[in-house]
C-alpha atoms as a PDB file:
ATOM      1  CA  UNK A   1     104.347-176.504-103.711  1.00  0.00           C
ATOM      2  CA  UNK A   2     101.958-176.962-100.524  1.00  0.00           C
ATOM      3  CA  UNK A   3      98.857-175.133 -99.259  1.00  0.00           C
ATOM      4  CA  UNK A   4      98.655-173.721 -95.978  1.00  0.00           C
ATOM      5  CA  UNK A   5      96.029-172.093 -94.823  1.00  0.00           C
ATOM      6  CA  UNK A   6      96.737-169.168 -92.927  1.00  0.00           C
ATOM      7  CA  UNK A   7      94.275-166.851 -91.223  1.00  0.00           C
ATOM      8  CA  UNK A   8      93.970-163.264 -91.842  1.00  0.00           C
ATOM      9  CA  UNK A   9      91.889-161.305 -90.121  1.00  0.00           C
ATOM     10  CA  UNK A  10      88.625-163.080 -89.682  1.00  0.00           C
ATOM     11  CA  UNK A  11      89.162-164.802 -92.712  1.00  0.00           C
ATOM     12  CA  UNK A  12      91.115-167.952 -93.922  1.00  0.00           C
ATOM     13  CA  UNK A  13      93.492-167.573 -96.512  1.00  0.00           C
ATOM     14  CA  UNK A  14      95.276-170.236 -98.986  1.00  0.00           C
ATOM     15  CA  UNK A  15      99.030-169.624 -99.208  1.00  0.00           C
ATOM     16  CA  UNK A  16     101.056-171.526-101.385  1.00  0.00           C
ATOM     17  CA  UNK A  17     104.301-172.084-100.283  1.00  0.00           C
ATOM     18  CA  UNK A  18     107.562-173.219-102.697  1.00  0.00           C
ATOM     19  CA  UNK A  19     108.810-175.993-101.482  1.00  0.00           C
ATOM     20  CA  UNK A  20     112.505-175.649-103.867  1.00  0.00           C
ATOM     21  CA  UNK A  21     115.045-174.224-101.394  1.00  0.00           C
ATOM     22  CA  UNK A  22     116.114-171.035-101.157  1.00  0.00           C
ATOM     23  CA  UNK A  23     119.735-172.387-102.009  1.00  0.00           C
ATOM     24  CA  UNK A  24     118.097-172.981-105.446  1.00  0.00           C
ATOM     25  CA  UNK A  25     115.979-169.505-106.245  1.00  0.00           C
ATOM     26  CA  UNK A  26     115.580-165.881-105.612  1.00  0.00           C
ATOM     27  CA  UNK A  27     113.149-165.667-101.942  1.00  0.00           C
ATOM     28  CA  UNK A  28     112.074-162.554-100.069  1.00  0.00           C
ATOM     29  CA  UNK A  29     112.681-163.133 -96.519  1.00  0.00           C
ATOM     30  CA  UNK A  30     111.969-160.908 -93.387  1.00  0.00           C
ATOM     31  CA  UNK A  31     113.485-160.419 -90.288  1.00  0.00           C
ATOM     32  CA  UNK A  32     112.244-158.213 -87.470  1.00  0.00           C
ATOM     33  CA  UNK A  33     114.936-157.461 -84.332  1.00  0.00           C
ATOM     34  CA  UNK A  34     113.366-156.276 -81.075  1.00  0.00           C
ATOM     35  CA  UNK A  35     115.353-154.164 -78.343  1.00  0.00           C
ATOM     36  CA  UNK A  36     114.344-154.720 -74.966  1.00  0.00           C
ATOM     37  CA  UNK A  37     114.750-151.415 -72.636  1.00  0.00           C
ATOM     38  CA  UNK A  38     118.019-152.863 -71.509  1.00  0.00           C
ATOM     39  CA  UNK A  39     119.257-152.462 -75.507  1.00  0.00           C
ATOM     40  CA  UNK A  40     118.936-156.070 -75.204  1.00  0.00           C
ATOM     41  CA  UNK A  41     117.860-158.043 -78.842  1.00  0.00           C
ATOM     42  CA  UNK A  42     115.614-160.502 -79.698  1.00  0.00           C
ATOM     43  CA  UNK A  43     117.431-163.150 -80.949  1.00  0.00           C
ATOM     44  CA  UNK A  44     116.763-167.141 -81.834  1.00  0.00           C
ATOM     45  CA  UNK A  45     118.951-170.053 -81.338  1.00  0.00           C
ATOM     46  CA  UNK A  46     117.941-172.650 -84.086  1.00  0.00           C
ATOM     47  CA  UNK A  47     117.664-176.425 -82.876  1.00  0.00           C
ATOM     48  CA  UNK A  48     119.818-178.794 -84.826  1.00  0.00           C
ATOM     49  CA  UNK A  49     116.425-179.704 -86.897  1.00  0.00           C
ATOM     50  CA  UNK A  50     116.622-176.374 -88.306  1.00  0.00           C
ATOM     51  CA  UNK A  51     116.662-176.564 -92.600  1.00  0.00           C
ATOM     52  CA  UNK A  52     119.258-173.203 -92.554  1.00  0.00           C
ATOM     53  CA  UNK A  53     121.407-172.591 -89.943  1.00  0.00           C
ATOM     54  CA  UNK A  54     121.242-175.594 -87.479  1.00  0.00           C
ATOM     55  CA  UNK A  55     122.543-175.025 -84.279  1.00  0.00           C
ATOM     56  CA  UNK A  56     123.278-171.016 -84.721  1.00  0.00           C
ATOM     57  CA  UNK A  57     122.099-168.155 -83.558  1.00  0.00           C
ATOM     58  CA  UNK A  58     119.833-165.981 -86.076  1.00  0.00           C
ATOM     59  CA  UNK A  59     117.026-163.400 -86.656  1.00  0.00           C
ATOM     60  CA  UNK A  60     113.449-163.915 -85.958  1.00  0.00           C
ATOM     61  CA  UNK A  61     112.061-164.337 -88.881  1.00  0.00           C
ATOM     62  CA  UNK A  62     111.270-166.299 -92.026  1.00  0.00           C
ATOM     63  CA  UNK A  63     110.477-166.156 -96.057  1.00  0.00           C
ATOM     64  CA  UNK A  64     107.608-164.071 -97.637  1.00  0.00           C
ATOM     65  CA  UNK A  65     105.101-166.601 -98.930  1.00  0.00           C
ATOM     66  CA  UNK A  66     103.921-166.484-102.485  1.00  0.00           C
ATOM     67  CA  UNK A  67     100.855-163.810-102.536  1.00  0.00           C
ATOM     68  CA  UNK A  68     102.200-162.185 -99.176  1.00  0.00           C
ATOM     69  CA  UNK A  69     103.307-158.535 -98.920  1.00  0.00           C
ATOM     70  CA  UNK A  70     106.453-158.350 -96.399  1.00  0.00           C
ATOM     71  CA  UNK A  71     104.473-156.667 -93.920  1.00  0.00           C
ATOM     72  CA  UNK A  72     101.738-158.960 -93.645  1.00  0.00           C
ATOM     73  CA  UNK A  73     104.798-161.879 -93.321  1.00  0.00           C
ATOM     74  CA  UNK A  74     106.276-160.046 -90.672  1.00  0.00           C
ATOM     75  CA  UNK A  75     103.320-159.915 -88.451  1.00  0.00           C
ATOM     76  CA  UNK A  76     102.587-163.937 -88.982  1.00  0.00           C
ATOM     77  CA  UNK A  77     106.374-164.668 -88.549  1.00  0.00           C
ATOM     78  CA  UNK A  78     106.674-162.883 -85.232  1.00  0.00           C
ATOM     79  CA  UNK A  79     103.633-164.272 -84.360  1.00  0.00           C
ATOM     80  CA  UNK A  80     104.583-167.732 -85.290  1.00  0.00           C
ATOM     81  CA  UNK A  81     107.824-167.420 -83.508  1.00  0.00           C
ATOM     82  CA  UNK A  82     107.275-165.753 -80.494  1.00  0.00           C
ATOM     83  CA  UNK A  83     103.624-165.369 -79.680  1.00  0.00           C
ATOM     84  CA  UNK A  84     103.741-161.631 -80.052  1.00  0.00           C
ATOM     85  CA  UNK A  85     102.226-159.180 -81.957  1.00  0.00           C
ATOM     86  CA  UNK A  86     104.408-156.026 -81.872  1.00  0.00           C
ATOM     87  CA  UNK A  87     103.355-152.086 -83.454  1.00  0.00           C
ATOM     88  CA  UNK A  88     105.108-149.433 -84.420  1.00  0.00           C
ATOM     89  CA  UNK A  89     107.784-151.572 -86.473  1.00  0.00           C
ATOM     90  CA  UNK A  90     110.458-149.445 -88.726  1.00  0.00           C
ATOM     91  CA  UNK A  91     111.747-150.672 -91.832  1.00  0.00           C
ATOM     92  CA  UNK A  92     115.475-150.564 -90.760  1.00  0.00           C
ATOM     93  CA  UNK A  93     117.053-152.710 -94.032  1.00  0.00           C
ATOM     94  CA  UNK A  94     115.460-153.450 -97.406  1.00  0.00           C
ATOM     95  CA  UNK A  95     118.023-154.900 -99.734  1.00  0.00           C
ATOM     96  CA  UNK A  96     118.862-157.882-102.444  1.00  0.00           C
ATOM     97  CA  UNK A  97     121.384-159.775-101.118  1.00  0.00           C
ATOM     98  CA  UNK A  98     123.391-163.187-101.081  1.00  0.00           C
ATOM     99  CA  UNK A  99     123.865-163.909 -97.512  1.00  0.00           C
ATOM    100  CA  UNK A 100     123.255-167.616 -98.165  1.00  0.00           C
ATOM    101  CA  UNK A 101     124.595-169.902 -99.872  1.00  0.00           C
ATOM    102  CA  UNK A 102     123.316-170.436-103.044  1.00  0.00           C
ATOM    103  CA  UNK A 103     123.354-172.825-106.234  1.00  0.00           C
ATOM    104  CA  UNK A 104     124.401-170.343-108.515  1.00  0.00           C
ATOM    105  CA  UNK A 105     125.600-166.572-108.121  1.00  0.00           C
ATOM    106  CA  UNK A 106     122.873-165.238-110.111  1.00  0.00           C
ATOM    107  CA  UNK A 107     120.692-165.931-107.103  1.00  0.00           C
ATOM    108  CA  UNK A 108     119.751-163.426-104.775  1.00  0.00           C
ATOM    109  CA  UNK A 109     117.439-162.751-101.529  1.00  0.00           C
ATOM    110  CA  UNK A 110     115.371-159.602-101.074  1.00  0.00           C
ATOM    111  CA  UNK A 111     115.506-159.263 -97.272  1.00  0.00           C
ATOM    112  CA  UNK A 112     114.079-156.741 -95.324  1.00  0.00           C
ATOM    113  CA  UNK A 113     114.751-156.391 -91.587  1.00  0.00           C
ATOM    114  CA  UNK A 114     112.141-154.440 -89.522  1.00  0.00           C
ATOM    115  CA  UNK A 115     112.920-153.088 -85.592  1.00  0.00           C
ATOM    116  CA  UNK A 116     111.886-151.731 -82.677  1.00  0.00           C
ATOM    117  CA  UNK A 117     111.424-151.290 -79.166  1.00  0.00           C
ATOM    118  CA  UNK A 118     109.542-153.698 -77.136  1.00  0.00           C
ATOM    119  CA  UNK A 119     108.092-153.637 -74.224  1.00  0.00           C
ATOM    120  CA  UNK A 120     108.540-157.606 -73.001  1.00  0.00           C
ATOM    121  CA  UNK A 121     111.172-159.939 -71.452  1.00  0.00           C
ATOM    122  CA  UNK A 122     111.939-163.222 -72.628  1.00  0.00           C
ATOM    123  CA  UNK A 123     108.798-164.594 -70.250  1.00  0.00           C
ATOM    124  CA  UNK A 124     106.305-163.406 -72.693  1.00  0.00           C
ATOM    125  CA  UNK A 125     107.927-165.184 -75.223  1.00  0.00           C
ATOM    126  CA  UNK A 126     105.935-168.720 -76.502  1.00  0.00           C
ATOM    127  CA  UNK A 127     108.718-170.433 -78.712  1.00  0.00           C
ATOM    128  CA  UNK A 128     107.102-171.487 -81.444  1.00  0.00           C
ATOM    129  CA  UNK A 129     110.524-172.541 -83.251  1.00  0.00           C
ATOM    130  CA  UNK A 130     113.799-172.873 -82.309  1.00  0.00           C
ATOM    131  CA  UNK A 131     115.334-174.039 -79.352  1.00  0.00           C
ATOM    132  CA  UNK A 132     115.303-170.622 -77.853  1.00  0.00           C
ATOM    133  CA  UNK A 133     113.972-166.950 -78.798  1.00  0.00           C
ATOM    134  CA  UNK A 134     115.469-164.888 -75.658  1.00  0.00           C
ATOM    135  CA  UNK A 135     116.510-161.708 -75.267  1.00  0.00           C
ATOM    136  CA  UNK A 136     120.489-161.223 -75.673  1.00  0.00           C
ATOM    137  CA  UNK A 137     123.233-158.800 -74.451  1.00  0.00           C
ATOM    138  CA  UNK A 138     124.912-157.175 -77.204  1.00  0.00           C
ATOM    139  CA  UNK A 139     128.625-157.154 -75.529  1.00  0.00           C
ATOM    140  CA  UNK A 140     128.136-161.083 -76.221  1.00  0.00           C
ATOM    141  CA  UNK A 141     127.394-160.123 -79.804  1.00  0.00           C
ATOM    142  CA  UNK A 142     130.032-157.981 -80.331  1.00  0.00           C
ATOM    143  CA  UNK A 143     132.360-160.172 -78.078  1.00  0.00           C
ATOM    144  CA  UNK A 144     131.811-163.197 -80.904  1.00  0.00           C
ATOM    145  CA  UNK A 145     130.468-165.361 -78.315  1.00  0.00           C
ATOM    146  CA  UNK A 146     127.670-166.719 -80.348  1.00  0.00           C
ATOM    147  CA  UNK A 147     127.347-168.715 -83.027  1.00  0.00           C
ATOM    148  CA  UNK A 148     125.612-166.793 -85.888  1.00  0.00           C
ATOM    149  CA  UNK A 149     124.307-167.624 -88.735  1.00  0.00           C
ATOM    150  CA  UNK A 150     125.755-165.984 -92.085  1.00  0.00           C
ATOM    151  CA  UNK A 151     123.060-163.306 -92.029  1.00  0.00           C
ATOM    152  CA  UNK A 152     123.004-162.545 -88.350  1.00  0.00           C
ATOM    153  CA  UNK A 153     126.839-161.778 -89.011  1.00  0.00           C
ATOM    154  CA  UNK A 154     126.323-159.484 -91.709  1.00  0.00           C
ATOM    155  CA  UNK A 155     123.185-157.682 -90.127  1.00  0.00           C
ATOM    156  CA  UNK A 156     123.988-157.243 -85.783  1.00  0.00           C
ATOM    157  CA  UNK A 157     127.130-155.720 -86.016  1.00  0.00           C
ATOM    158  CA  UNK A 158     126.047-152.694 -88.739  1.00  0.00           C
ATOM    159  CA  UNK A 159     122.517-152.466 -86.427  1.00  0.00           C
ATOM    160  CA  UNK A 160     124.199-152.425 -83.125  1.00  0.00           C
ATOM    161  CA  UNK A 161     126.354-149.411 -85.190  1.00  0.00           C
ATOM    162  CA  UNK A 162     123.268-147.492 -86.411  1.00  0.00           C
ATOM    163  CA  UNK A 163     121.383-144.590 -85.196  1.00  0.00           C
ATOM    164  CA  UNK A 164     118.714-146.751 -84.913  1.00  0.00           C
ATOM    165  CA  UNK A 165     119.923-148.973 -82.435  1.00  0.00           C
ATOM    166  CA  UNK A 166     120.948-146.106 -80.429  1.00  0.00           C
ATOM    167  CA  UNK A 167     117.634-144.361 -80.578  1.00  0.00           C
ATOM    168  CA  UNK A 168     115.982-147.375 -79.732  1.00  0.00           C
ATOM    169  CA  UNK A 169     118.096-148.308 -77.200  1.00  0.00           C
ATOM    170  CA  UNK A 170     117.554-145.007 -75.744  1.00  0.00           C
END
C-alpha cells in the first residue's frame, strides 16, 4: 500500500491506496458519464500505458480509495481527469459486478456510475489521463465504431436505452 495525500477541502488528507490489482480483490470503482446538450458523452480513450484497458475507449472514472465514500471519489476522479467539477450528479447504476477480469470468480466490483448534463465542450476539458477525454456521438457508440473496454460495453448501450439518457439528452 502507498500514501497519497489528497486534499479535501482546506485540509490535507492521507489516503492509502492498495496497490494488489483489482484482477486479484473485490474494489469499488466509480464512473460518472456526462451528456453534452448535443446528447453527446463524455468519454476517455486510454493511452497504451493504461494498467486496464490500454488502448480502448472507457468511462471517466477510477477506484474508491480506502477511507473514501463514492461520492467524495467521484468529485476527485472527475477532477483528476478532466479538470472539472460538475453538480447536480444522479446516481444512475449502483451494482456488484464482474466486468473485469478477475483471478477467481468469487471476486466482484461494486461500481457505481453517476450522470448528468453538462454544460461544456471538449475545450474545457484538461486531460489529466488518457490520451483523450472528448465528447462522443452516440451513433458511433451504437454503430461499434469504438473500441470499448469490457465495462464501457456493458454500461453505454443500457444508458443510451434509459430514461435517463433521454431526459438528459433532452
Amino acid at each position: 500500500m502507498t500514501d497519497t495525500p489528497v486534499r479535501t477541502g482546506t485540509t490535507a488528507t492521507t489516503v492509502v491506496e492498495d496497490a494488489t490489482p483489482c484482477a486479484e480483490r473485490n474494489c469499488r470503482i466509480v464512473s460518472v458519464i456526462l451528456v453534452d446538450d448535443r446528447g453527446w458523452l463524455l468519454l476517455q480513450e486510454r493511452d497504451a500505458a493504461a494498467p486496464v484497458a490500454p488502448e480502448q475507449w472507457g468511462l471517466v472514472g477510477g477506484h474508491v480509495e480506502e477511507g473514501e465514500t463514492f461520492d467524495e471519489a467521484l468529485v476527485r476522479e472527475l477532477a483528476e481527469e478532466t479538470g472539472l467539477a460538475v453538480d447536480g450528479l444522479e446516481l444512475w447504476f449502483d451494482e456488484v459486478v464482474q466486468h473485469s477480469p478477475k483471478v477467481s470468480s468469487h471476486l466482484a466490483d461494486h461500481w457505481q456510475i453517476h450522470v448528468g448534463r453538462a454544460d461544456v465542450s471538449d475545450a474545457d476539458i484538461v486531460l489529466g489521463e488518457g490520451r483523450q477525454i472528448v465528447f462522443v456521438d452516440p451513433a458511433r457508440i451504437r454503430a461499434g465504431e469504438l473500441d470499448l473496454a469490457i465495462a464501457s460495453s456493458f454500461a453505454l448501450p443500457r444508458f443510451l436505452e434509459s430514461e435517463t439518457y433521454r431526459r438528459l439528452a433532452g
